[in-house]
Structures are given as C-alpha cells and as structure tokens.
C-alpha atoms as a PDB file:
ATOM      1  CA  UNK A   1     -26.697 -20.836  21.668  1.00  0.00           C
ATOM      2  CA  UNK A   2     -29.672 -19.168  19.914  1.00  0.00           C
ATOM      3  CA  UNK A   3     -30.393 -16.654  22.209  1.00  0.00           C
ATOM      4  CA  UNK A   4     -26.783 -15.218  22.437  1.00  0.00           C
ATOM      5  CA  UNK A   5     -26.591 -15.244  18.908  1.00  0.00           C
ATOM      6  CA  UNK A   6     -29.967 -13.110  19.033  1.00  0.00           C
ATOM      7  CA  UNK A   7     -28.049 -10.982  21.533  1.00  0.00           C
ATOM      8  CA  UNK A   8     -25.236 -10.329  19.795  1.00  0.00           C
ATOM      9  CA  UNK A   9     -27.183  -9.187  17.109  1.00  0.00           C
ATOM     10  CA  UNK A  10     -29.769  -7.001  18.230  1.00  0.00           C
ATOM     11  CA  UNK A  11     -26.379  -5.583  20.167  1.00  0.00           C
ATOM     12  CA  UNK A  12     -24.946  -5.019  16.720  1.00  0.00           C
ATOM     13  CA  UNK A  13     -28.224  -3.251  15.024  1.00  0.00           C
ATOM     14  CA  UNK A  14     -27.843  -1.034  18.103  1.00  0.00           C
ATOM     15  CA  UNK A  15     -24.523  -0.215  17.214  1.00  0.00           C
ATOM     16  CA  UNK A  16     -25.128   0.859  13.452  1.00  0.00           C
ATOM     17  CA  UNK A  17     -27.996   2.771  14.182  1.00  0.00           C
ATOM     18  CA  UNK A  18     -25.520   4.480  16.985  1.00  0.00           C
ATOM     19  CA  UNK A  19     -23.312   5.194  14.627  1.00  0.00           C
ATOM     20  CA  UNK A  20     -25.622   6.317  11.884  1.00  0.00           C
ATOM     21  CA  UNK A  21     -27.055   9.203  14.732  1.00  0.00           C
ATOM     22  CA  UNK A  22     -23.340   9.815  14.922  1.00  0.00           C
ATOM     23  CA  UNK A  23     -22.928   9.907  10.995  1.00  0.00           C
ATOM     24  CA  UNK A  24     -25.917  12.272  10.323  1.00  0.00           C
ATOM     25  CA  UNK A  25     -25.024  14.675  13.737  1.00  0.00           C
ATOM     26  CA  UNK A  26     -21.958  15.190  11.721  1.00  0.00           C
ATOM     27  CA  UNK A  27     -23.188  16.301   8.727  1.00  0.00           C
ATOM     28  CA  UNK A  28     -26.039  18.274  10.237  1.00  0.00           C
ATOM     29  CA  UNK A  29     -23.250  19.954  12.519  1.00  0.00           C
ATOM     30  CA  UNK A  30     -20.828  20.904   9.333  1.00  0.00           C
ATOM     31  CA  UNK A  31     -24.371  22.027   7.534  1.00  0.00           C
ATOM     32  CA  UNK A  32     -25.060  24.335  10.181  1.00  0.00           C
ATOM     33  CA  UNK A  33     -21.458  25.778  11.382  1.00  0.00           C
ATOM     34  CA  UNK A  34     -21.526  27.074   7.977  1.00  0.00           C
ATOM     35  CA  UNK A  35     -24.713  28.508   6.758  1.00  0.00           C
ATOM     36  CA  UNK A  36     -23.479  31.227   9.299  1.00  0.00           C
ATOM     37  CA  UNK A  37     -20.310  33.506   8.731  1.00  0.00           C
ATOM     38  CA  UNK A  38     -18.510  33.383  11.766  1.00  0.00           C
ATOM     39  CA  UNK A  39     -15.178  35.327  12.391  1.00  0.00           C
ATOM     40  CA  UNK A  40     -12.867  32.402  12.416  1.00  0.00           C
ATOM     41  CA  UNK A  41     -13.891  29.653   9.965  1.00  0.00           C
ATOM     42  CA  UNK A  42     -10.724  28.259   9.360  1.00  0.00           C
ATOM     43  CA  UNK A  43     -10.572  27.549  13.056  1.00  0.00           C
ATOM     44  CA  UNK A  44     -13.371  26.147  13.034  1.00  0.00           C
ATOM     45  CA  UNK A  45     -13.072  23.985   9.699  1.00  0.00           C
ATOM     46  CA  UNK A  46      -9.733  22.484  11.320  1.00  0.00           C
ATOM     47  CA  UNK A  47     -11.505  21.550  14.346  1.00  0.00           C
ATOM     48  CA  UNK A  48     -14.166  19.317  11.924  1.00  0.00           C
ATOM     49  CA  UNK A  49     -11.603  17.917   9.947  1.00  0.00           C
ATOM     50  CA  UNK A  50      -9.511  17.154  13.069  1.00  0.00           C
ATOM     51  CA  UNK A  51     -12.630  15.415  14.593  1.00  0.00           C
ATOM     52  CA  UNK A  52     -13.578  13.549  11.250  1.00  0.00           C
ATOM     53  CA  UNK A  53     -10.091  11.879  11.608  1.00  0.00           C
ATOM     54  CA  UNK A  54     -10.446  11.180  15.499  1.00  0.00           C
ATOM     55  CA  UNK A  55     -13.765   9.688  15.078  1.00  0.00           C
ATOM     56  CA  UNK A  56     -13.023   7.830  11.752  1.00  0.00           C
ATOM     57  CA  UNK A  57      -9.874   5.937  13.551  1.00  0.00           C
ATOM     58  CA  UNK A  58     -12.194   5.229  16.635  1.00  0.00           C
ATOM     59  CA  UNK A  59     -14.649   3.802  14.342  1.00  0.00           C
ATOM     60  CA  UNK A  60     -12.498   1.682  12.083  1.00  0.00           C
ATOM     61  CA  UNK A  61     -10.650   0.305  14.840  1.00  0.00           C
ATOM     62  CA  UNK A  62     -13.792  -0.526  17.056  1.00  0.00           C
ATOM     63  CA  UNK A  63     -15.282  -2.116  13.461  1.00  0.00           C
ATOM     64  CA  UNK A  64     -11.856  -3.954  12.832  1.00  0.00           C
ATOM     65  CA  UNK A  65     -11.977  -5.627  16.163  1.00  0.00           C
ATOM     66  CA  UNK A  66     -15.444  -6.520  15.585  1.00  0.00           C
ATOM     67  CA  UNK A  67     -14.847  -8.023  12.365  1.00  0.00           C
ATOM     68  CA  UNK A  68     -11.971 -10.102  13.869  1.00  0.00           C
ATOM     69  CA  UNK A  69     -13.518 -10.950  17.007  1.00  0.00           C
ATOM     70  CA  UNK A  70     -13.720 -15.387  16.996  1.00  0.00           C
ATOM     71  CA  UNK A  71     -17.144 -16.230  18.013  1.00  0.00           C
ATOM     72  CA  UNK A  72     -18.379 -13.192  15.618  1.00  0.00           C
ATOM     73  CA  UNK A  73     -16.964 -14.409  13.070  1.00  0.00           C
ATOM     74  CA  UNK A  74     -18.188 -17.934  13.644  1.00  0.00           C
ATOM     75  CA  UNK A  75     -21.613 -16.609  13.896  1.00  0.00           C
ATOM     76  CA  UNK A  76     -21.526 -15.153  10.410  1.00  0.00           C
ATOM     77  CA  UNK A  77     -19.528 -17.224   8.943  1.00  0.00           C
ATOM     78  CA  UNK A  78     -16.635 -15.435   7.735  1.00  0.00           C
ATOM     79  CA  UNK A  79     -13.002 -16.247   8.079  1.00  0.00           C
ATOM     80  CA  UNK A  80     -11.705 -15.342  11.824  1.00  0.00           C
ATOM     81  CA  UNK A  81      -8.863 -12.902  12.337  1.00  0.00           C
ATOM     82  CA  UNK A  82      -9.305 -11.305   8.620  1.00  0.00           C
ATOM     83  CA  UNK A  83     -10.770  -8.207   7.097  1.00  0.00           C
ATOM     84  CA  UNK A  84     -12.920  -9.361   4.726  1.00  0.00           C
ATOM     85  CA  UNK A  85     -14.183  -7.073   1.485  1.00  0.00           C
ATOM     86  CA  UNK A  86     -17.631  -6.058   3.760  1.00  0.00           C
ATOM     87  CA  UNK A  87     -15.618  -4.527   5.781  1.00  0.00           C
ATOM     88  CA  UNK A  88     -13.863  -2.326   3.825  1.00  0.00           C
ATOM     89  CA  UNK A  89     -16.944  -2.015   2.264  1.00  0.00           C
ATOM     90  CA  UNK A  90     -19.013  -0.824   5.144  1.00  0.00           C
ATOM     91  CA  UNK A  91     -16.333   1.706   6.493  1.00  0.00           C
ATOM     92  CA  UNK A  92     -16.116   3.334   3.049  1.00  0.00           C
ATOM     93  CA  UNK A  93     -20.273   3.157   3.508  1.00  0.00           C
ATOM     94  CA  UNK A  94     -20.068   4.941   6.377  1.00  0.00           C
ATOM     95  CA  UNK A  95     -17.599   7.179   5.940  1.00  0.00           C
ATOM     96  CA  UNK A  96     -18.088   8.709   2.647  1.00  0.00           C
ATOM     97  CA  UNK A  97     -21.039  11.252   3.623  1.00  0.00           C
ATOM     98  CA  UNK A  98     -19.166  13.075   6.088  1.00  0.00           C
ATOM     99  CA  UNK A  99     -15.732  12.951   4.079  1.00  0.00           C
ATOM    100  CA  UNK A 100     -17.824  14.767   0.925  1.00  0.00           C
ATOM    101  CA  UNK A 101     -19.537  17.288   3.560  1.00  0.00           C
ATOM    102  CA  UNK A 102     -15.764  18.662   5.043  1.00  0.00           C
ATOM    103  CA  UNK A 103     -14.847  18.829   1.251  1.00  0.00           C
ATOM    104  CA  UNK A 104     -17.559  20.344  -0.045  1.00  0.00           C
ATOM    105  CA  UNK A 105     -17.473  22.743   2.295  1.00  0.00           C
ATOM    106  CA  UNK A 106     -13.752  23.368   1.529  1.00  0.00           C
ATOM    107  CA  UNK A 107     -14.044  23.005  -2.179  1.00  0.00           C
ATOM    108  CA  UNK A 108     -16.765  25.105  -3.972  1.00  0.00           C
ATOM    109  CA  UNK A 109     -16.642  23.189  -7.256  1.00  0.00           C
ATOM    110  CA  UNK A 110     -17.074  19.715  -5.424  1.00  0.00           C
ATOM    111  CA  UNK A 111     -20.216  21.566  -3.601  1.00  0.00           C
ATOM    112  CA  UNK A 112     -21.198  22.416  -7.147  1.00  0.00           C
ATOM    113  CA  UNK A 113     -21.569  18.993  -8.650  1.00  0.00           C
ATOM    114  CA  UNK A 114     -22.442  17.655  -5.936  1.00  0.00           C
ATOM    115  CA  UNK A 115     -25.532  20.479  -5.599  1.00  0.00           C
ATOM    116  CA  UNK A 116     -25.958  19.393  -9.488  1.00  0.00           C
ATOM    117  CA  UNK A 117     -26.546  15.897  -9.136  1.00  0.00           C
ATOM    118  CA  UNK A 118     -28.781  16.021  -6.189  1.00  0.00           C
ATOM    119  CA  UNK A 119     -30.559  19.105  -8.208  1.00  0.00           C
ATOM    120  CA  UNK A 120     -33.588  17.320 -10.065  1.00  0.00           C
ATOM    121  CA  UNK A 121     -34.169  15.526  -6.572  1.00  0.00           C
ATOM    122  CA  UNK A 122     -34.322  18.507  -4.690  1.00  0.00           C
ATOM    123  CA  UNK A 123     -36.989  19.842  -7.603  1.00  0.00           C
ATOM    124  CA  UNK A 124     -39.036  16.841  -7.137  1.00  0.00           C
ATOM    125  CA  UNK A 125     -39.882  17.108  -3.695  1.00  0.00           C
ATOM    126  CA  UNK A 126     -41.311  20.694  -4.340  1.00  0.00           C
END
C-alpha cells in the first residue's frame, strides 16, 4: 500500500512541476509577443486570452477530478467527492500570474502598480 501511495505522489509532484513549466511558458510567451510591435496585436492579444481560458478550464477540471478522485482523497485525508478550500486555493495559486500578465498587458495602469511594487526588488538585484 506504501509504494502506490509513493507512486501516486511522486506522479503528482510531476504534475505541478508540469504545470508550473506550463504556467511560466505562458507568461514568458505574453512577455515576449509584446516587447515587439507587431501589425496586429489585438489579434494576437485575443488569441492569449482565448488560450488562458482554454487552458484554465483544462486545468481546473483535470485538478477537480483529482481532488475528487476516492482513493486520493483517502490518501490525504480529505473528504471524498468535495472541493475542499486547497483547492480553490491552489487554482487561484496557479492561476493568478498569468491572469495579471494578459491584464497588464491590456491595462497600462495595472502594469504600472504592478511595475511599482516589484520596483525596489528589481533595484536590489542590481
């Protein structure tokens, strides 16, 4: 019983650090389609925020049906068949960096504050 248990979890790292890559591809892309000015960037700012949604309803589902899988849910203890606070918890985690990327590149006041708050950082590492 150990050893699946191991399974299953070392199965489940590998799946958050899959979807981390996927996370921080995302942002990277979004950073780069626009540090360049390219003849259509509403085109191309639709296509983002039309793949944000795709992949955000692929990931919550394939997270919700993790969360409510039985023997998952006996292995960590948590209530089988439910969405429990973590999980809400863990999808807003993970989807809050690319959500703030499509809007600050939409918005120029949300790029603003958020260049302002992550200004004395950026200082620091010079």
């Amino acid at each position: 019983m150990f050893q699946y248990a191991a399974f299953i979890g070392y199965v489940l790292r590998h799946l958050q650090n899959l979807l981390l890559c996927s996370v921080s591809g995302f942002v990277l892309v979004v950073l780069a389609l626009n540090s360049y000015n390219f003849q259509a960037p509403q085109a191309i700012t639709r296509f983002l925020i039309i793949g944000l949604i795709g992949a955000g309803i692929i990931v919550v589902r394939a997270f919700a049906q993790i969360e409510r899988d039985p023997i998952l849910s006996r292995l960590s203890g948590t209530a089988e068949g439910e969405l429990g606070k973590d999980f809400y918890i863990r999808v807003i985690s993970y989807g809050a960096l690319p959500i703030l990327t499509v809007l600050s590149t939409q918005f120029p006041s949300i790029s603003r504050f958020l260049l302002s708050w992550a200004q004395p950082t950026l200082e620091a590492l010079h």
